[in-house]
C-alpha atoms as a PDB file:
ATOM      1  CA  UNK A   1     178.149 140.484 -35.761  1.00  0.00           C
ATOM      2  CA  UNK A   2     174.779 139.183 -33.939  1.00  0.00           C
ATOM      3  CA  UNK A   3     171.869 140.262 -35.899  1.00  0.00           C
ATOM      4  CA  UNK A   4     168.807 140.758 -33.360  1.00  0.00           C
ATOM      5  CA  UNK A   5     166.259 141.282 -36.015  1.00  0.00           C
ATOM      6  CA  UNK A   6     164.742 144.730 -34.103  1.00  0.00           C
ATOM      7  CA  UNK A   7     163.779 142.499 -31.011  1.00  0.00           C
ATOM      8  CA  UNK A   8     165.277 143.707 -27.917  1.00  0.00           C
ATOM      9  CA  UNK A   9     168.574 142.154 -26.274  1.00  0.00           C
ATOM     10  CA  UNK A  10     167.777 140.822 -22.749  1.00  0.00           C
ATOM     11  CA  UNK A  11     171.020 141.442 -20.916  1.00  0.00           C
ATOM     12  CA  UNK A  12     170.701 138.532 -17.692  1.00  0.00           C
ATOM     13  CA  UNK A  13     170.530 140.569 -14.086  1.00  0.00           C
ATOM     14  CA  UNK A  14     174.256 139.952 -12.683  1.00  0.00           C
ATOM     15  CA  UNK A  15     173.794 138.601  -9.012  1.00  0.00           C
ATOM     16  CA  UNK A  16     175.582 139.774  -6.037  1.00  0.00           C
ATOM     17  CA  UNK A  17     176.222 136.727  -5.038  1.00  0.00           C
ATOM     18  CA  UNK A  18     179.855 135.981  -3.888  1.00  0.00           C
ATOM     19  CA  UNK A  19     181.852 133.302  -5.746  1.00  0.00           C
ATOM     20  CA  UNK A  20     182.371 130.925  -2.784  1.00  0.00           C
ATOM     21  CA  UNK A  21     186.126 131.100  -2.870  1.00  0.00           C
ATOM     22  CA  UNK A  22     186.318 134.878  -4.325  1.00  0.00           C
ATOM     23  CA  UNK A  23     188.197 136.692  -1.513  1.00  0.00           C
ATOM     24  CA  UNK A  24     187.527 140.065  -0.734  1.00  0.00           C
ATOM     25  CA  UNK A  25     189.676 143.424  -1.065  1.00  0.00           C
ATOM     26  CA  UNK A  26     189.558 146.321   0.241  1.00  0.00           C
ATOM     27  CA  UNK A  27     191.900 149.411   0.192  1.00  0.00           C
ATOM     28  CA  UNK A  28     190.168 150.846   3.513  1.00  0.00           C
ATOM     29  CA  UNK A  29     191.898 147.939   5.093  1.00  0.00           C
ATOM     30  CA  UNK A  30     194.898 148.674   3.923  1.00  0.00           C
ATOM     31  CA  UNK A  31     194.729 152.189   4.725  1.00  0.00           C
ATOM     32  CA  UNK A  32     193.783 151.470   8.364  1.00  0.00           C
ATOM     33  CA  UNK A  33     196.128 149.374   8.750  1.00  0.00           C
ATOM     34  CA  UNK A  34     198.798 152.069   7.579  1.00  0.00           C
ATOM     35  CA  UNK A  35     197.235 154.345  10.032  1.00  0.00           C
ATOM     36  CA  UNK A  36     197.300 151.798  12.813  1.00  0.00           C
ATOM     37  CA  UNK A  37     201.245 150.716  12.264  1.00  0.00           C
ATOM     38  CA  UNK A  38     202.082 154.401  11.790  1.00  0.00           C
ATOM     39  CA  UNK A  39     200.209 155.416  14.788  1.00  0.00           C
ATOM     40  CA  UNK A  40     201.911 152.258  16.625  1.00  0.00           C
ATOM     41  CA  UNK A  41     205.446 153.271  15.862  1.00  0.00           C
ATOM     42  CA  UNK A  42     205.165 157.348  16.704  1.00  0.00           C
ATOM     43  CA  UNK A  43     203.410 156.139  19.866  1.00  0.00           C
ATOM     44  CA  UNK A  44     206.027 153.325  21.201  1.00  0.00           C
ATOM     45  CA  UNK A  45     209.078 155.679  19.627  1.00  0.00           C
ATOM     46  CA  UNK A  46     208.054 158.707  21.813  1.00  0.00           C
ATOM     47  CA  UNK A  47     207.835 156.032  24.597  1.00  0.00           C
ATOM     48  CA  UNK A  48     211.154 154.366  24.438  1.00  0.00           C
ATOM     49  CA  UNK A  49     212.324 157.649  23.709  1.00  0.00           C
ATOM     50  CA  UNK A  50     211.190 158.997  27.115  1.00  0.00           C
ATOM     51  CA  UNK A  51     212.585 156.235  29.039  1.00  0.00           C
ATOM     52  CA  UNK A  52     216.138 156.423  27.591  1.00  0.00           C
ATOM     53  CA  UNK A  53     216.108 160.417  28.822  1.00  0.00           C
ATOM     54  CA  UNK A  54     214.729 158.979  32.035  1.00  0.00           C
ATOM     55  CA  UNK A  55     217.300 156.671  32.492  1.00  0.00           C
ATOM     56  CA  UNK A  56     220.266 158.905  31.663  1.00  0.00           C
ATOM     57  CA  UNK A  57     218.812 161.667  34.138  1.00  0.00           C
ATOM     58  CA  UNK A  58     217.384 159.495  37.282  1.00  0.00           C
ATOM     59  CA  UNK A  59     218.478 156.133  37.235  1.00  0.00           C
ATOM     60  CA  UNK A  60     222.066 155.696  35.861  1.00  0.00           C
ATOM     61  CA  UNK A  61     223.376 159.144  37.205  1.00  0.00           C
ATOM     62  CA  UNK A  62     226.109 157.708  38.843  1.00  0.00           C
ATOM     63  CA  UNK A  63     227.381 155.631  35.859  1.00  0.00           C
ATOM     64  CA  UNK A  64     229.466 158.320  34.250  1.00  0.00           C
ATOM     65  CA  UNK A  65     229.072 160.856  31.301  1.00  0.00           C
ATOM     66  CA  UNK A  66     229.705 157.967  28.936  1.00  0.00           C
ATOM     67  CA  UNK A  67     226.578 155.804  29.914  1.00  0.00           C
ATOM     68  CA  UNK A  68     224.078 158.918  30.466  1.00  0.00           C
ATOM     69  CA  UNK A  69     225.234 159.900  26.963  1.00  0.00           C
ATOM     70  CA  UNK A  70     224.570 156.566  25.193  1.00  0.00           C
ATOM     71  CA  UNK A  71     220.936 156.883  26.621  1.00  0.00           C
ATOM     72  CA  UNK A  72     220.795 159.833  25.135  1.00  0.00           C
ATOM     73  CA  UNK A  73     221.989 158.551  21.782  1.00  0.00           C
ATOM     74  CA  UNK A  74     219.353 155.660  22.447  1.00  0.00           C
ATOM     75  CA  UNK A  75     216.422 158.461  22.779  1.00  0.00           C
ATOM     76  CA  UNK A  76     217.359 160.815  19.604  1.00  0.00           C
ATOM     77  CA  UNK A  77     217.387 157.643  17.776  1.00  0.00           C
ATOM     78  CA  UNK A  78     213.541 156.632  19.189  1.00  0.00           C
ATOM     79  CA  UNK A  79     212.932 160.593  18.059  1.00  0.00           C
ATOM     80  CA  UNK A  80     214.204 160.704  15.020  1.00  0.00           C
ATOM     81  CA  UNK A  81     212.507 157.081  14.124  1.00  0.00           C
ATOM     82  CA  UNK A  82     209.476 158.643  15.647  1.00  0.00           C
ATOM     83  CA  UNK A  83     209.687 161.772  13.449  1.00  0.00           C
ATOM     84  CA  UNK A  84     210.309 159.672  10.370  1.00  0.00           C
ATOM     85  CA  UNK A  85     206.713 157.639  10.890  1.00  0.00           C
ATOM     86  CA  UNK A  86     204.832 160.809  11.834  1.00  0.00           C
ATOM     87  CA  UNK A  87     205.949 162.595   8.328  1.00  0.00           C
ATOM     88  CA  UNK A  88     204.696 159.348   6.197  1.00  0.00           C
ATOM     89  CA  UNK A  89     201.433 159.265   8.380  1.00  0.00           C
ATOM     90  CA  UNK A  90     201.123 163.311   7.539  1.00  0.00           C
ATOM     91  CA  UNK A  91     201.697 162.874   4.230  1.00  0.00           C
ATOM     92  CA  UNK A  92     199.045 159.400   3.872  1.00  0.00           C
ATOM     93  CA  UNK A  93     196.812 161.719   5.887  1.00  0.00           C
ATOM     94  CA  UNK A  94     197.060 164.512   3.592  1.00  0.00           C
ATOM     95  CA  UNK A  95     196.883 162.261   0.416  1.00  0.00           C
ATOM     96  CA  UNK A  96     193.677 161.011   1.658  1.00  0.00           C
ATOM     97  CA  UNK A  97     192.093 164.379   2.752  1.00  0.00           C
ATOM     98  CA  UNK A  98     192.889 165.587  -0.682  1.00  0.00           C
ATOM     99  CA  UNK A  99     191.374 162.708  -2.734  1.00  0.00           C
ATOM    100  CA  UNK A 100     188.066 163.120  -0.488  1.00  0.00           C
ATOM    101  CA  UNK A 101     188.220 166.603  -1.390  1.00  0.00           C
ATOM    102  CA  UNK A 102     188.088 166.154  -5.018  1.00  0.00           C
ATOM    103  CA  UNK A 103     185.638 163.675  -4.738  1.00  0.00           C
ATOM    104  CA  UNK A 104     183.312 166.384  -2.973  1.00  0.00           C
ATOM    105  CA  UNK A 105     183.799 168.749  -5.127  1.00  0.00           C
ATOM    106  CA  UNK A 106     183.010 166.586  -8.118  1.00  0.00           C
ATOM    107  CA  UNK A 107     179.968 165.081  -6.813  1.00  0.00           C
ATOM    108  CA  UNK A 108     178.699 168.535  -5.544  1.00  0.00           C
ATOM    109  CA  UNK A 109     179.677 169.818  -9.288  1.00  0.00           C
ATOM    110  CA  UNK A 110     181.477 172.541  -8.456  1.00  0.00           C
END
């Protein structure tokens, strides 16, 4: 145990200064980059998905049941990948709203 002998203990002023090969973090980059890949599939999903219907109703018509009906197959697959994205950027959404909201109510002190 450090005796101080009743003289106060001068704790040194940390610095802000960045260790030169310190990297950063941040979890704001992550989430954005959630949100933008998220955001990325629903959007190109709902695309491709659109397309596929296109194709089986205008463009390969005359290429029998069995090809319109693959196309089809193609686009409930883009839908069903797009509806899969959309529900894990709800619930990241949600997660988020809900840890702001406890962090407003704690600093308001309610």
């Amino acid at each position: 145990m450090v005796e101080t002998n009743g003289t106060a203990v001068v704790i040194p002023e940390q610095s802000n200064v960045r260790e030169p090969f310190r990297p950063p973090a941040s979890t704001d980059k992550v989430r954005e980059t959630i949100w933008r890949s998220l955001s990325g599939i629903v959007s190109e999903s709902l695309y491709q998905a659109g397309n596929f219907v296109e194709l089986a109703e205008d463009y390969d018509r005359d290429k029998g049941t069995a090809v319109r009906y693959g196309h089809l197959v193609d686009a409930t697959e883009c839908l069903e990948i797009a509806m899969t994205h959309l529900g894990q950027l709800k619930s990241a959404v949600s997660y988020r709203l809900r840890i702001e909201d406890e962090q407003n109510i704690g600093a308001a002190g309610f």
